[in-house]
N, C-alpha and C. Protein backbone atom coordinates (compact mmCIF):
# COMPACT_ATOMS: atom_id res chain seq x y z
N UNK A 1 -12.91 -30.53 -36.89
CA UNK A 1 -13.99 -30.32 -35.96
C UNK A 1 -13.49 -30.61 -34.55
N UNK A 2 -14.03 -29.79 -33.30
CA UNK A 2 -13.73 -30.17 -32.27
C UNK A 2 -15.02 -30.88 -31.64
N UNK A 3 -14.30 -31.08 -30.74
CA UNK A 3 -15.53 -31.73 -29.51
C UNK A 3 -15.36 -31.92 -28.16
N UNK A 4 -16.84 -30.90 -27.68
CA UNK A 4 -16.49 -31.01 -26.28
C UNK A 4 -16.77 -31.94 -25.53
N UNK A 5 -17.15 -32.53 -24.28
CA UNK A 5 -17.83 -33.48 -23.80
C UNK A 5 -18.70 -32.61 -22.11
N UNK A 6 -19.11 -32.09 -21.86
CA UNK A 6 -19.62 -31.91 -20.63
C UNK A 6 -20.66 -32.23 -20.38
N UNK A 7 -20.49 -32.86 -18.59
CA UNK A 7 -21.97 -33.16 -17.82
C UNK A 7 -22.54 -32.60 -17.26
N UNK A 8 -23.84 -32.56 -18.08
CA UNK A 8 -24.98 -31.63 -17.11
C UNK A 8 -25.43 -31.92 -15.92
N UNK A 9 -26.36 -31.47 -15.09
CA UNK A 9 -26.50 -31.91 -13.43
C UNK A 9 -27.32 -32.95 -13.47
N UNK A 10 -27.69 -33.57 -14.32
CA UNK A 10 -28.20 -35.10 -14.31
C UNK A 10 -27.37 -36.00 -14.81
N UNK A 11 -26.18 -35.52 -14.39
CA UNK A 11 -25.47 -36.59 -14.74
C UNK A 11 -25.35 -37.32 -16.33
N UNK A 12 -25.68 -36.40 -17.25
CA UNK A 12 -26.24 -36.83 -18.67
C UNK A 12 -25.06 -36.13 -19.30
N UNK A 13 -24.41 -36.87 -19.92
CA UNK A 13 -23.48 -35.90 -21.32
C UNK A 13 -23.80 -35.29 -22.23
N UNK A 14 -23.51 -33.98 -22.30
CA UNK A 14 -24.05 -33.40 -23.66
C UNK A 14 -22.84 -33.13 -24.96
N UNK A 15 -23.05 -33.16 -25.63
CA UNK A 15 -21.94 -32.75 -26.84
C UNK A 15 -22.06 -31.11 -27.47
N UNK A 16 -20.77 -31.07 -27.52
CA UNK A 16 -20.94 -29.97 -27.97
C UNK A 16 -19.83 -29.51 -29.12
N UNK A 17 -20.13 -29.64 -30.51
CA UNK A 17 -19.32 -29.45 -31.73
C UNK A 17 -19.30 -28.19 -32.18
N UNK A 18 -18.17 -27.78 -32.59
CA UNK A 18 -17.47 -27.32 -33.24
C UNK A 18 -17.15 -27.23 -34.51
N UNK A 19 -17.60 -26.60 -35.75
CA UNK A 19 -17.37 -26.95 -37.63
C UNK A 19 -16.55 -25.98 -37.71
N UNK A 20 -16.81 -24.30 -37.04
CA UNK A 20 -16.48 -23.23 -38.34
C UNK A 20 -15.66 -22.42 -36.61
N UNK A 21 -14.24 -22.85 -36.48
CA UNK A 21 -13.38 -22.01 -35.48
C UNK A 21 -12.48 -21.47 -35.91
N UNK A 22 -12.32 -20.00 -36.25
CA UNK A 22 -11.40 -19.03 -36.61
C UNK A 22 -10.51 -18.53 -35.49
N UNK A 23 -9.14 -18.06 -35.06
CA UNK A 23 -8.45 -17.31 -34.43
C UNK A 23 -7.67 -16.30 -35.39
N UNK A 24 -8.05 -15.28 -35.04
CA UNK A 24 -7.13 -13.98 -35.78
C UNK A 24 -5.66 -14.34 -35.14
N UNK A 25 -4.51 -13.44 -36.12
CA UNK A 25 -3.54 -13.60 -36.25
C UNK A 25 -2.93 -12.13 -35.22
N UNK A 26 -3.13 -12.21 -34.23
CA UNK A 26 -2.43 -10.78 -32.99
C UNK A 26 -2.03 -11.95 -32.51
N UNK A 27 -1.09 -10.68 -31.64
CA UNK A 27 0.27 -10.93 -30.97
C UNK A 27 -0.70 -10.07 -29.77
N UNK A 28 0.04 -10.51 -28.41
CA UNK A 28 -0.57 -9.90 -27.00
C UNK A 28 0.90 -9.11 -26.70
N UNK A 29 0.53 -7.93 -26.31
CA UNK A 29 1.59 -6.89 -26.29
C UNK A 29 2.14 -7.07 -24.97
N UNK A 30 3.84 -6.55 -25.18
CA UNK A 30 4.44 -7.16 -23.89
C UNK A 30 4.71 -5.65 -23.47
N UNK A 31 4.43 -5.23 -22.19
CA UNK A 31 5.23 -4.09 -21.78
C UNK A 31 6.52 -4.09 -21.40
N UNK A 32 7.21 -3.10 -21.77
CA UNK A 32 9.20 -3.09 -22.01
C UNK A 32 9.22 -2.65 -21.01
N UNK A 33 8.69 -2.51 -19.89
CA UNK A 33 9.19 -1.39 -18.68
C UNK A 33 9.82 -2.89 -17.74
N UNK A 34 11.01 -2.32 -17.41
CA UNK A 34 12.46 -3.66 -16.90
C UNK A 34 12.23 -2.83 -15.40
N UNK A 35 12.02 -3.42 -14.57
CA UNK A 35 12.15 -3.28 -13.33
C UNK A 35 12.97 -3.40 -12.57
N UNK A 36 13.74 -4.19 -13.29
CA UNK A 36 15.07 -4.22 -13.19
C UNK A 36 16.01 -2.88 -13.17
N UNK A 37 15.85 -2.17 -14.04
CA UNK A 37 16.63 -1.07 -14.00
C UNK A 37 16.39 -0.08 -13.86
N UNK A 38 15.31 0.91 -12.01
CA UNK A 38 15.09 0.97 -11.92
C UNK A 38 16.42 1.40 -10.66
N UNK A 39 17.24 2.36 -10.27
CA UNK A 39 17.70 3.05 -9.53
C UNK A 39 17.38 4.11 -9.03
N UNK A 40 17.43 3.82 -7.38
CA UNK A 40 16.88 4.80 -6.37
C UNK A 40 17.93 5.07 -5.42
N UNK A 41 18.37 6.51 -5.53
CA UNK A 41 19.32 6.88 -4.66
C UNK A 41 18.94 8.19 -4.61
N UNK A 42 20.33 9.21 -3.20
CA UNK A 42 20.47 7.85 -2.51
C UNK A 42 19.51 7.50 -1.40
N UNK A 43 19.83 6.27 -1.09
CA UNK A 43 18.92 5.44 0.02
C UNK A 43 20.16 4.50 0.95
N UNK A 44 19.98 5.05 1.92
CA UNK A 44 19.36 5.69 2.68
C UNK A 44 19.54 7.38 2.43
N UNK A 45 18.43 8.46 2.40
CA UNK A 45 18.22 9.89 2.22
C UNK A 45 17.93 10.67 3.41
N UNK A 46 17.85 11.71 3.35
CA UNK A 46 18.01 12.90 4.47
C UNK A 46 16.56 13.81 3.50
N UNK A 47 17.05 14.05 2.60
CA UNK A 47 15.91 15.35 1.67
C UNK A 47 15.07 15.01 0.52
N UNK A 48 16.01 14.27 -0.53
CA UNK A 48 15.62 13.90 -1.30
C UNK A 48 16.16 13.00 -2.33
N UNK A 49 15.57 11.98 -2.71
CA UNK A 49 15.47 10.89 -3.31
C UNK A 49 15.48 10.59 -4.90
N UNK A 50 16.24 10.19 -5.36
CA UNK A 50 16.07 10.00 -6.93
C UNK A 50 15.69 8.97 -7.74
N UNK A 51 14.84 8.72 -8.12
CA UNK A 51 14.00 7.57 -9.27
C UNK A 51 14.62 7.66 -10.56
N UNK A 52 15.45 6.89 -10.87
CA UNK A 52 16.11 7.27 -12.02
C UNK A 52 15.34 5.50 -12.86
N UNK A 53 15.62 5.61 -13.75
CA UNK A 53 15.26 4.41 -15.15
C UNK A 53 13.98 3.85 -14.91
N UNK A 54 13.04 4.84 -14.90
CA UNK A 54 11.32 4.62 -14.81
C UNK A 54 10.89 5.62 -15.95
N UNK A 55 11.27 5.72 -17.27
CA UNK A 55 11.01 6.26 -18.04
C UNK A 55 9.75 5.38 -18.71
N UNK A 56 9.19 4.59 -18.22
CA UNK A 56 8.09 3.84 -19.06
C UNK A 56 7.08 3.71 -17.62
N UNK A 57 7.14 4.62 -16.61
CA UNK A 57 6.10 4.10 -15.58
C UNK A 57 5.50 5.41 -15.18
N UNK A 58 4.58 5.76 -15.28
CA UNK A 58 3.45 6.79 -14.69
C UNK A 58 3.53 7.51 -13.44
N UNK A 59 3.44 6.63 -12.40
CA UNK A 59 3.68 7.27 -10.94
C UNK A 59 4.18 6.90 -10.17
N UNK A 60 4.78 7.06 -8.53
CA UNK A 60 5.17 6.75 -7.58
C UNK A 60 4.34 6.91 -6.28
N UNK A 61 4.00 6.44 -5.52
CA UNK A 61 3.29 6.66 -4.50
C UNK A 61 4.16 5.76 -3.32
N UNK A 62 4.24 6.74 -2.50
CA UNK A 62 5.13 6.61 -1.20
C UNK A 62 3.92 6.28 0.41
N UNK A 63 4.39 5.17 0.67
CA UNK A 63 3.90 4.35 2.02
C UNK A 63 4.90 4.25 3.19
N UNK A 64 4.37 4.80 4.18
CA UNK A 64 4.67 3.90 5.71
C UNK A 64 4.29 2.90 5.84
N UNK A 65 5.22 2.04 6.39
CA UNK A 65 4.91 0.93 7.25
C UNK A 65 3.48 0.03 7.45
N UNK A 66 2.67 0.92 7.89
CA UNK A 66 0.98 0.75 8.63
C UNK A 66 0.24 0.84 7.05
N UNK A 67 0.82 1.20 5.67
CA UNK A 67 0.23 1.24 4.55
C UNK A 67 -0.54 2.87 4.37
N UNK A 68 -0.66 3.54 5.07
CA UNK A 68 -0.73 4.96 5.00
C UNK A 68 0.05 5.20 3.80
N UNK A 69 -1.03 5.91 2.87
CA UNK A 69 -0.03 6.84 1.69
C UNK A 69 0.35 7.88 1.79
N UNK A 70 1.43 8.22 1.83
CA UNK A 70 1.96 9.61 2.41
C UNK A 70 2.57 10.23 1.32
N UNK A 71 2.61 10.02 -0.03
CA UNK A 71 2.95 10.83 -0.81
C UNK A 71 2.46 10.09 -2.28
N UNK A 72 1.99 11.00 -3.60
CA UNK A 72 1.86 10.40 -4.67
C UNK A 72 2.41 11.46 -5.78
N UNK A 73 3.30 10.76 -6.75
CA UNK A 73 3.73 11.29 -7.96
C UNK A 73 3.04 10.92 -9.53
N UNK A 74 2.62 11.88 -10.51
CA UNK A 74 2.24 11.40 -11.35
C UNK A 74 3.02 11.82 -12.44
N UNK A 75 3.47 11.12 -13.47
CA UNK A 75 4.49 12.00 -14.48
C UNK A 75 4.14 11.43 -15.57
N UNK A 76 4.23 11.97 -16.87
CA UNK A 76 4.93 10.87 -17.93
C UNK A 76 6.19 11.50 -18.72
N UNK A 77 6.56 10.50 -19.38
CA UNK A 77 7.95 9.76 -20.42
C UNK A 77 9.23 10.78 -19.05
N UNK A 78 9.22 10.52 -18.07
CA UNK A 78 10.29 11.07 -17.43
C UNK A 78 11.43 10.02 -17.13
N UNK A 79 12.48 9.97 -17.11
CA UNK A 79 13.61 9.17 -17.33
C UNK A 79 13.86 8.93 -16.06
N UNK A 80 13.98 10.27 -15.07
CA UNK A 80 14.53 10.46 -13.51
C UNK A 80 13.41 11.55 -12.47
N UNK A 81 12.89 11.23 -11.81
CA UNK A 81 12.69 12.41 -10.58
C UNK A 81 13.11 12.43 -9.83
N UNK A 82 13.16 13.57 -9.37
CA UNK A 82 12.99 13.76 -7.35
C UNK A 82 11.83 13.84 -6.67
N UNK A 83 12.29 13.28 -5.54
CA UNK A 83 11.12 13.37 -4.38
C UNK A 83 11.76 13.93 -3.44
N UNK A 84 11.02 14.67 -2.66
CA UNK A 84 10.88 15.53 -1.85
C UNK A 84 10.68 14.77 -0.51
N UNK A 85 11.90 14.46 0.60
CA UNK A 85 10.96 13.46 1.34
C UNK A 85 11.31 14.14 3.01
N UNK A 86 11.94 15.86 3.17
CA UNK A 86 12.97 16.28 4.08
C UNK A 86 11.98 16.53 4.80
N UNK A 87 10.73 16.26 5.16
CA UNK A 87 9.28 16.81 6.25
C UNK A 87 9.08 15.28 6.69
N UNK A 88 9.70 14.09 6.15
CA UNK A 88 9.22 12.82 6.44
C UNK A 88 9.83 12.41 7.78
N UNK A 89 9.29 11.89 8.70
CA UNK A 89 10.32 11.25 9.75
C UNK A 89 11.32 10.00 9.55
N UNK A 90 12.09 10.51 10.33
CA UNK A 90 12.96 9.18 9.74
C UNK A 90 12.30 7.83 10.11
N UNK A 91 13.02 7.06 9.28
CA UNK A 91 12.43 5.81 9.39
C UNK A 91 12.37 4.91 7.90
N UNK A 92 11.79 3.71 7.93
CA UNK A 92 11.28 3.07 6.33
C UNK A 92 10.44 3.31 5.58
N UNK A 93 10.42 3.31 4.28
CA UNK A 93 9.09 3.75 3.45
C UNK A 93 9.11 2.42 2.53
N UNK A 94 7.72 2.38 1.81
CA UNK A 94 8.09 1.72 0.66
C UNK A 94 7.32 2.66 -0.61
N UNK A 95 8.16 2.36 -1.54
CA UNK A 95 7.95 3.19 -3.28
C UNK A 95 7.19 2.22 -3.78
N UNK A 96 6.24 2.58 -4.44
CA UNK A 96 5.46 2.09 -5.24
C UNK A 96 5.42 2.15 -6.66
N UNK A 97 6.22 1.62 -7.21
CA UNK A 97 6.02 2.26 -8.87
C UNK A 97 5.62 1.60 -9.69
N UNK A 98 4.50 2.50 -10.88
CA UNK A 98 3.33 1.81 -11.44
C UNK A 98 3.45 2.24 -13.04
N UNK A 99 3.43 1.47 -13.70
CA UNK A 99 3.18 2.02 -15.20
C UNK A 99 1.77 1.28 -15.70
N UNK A 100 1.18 0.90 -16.68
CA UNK A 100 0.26 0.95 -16.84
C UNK A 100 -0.57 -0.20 -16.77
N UNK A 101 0.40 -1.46 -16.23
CA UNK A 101 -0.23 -2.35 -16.04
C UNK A 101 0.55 -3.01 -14.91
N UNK A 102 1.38 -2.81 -14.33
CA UNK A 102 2.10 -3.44 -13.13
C UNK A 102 2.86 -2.23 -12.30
N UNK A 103 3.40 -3.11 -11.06
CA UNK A 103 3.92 -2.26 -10.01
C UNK A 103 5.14 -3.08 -9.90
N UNK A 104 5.77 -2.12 -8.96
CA UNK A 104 7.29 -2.59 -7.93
C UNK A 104 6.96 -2.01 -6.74
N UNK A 105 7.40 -2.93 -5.64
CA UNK A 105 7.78 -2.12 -4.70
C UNK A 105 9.25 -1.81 -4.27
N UNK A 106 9.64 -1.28 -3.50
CA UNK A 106 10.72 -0.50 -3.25
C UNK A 106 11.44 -0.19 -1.78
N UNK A 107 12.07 -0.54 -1.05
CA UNK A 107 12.21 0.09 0.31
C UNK A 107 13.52 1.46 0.07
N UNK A 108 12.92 2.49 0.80
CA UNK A 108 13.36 3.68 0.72
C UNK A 108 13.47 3.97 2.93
N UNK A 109 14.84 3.92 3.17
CA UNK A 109 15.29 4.81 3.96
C UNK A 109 15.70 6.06 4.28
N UNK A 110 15.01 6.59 4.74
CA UNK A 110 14.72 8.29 5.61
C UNK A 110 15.71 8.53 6.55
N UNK A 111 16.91 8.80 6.39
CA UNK A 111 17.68 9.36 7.71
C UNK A 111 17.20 10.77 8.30
């Protein structure tokens, strides 16, 4: 049996027991997507950009500086893309990459 102890707003303890507590037998699922390995070249780019070892992540969405989204990719089970970035001004970006429960960010240079 457990037992709780909490005080109510008069300052009075109440009890609170516990006889019949079950926990099922799951496991909490880990997502395999390594962020780690996760190559972007090349960078610094002129045209276009390659996302290579994001085969477990959904999309990319590309930011300036000021947080303006200036570009979004949606894919699945893709290993590598390109982006298209030769209309962008030069300058810094950051990559955003998302699979289904987390992100990375990324800095991507525009020559």
């Amino acid at each position: 049996m457990l037992k709780f102890i909490r005080f109510n707003g008069n300052n009075q303890q109440d009890d609170i027991n516990l006889t019949n507590l079950s926990f099922e037998n799951s496991t909490l699922s880990i997502n395999e997507f390594n962020f780690d390995n996760i190559v972007i070249y090349p960078n610094p780019a002129k045209d276009i950009i390659n996302f290579k070892g994001i085969n477990k992540a959904n999309s990319i969405k590309l930011f300036d500086l000021e947080g303006n989204m200036i570009k979004k990719i949606e894919f699945n089970n893709n290993d590598e893309i390109a982006l298209n970035i030769n209309k962008l001004s030069a300058g810094i970006y950051l990559a955003k990459i998302f699979n289904n429960q987390s992100s990375v960010v990324r800095k991507i240079i525009k020559d």
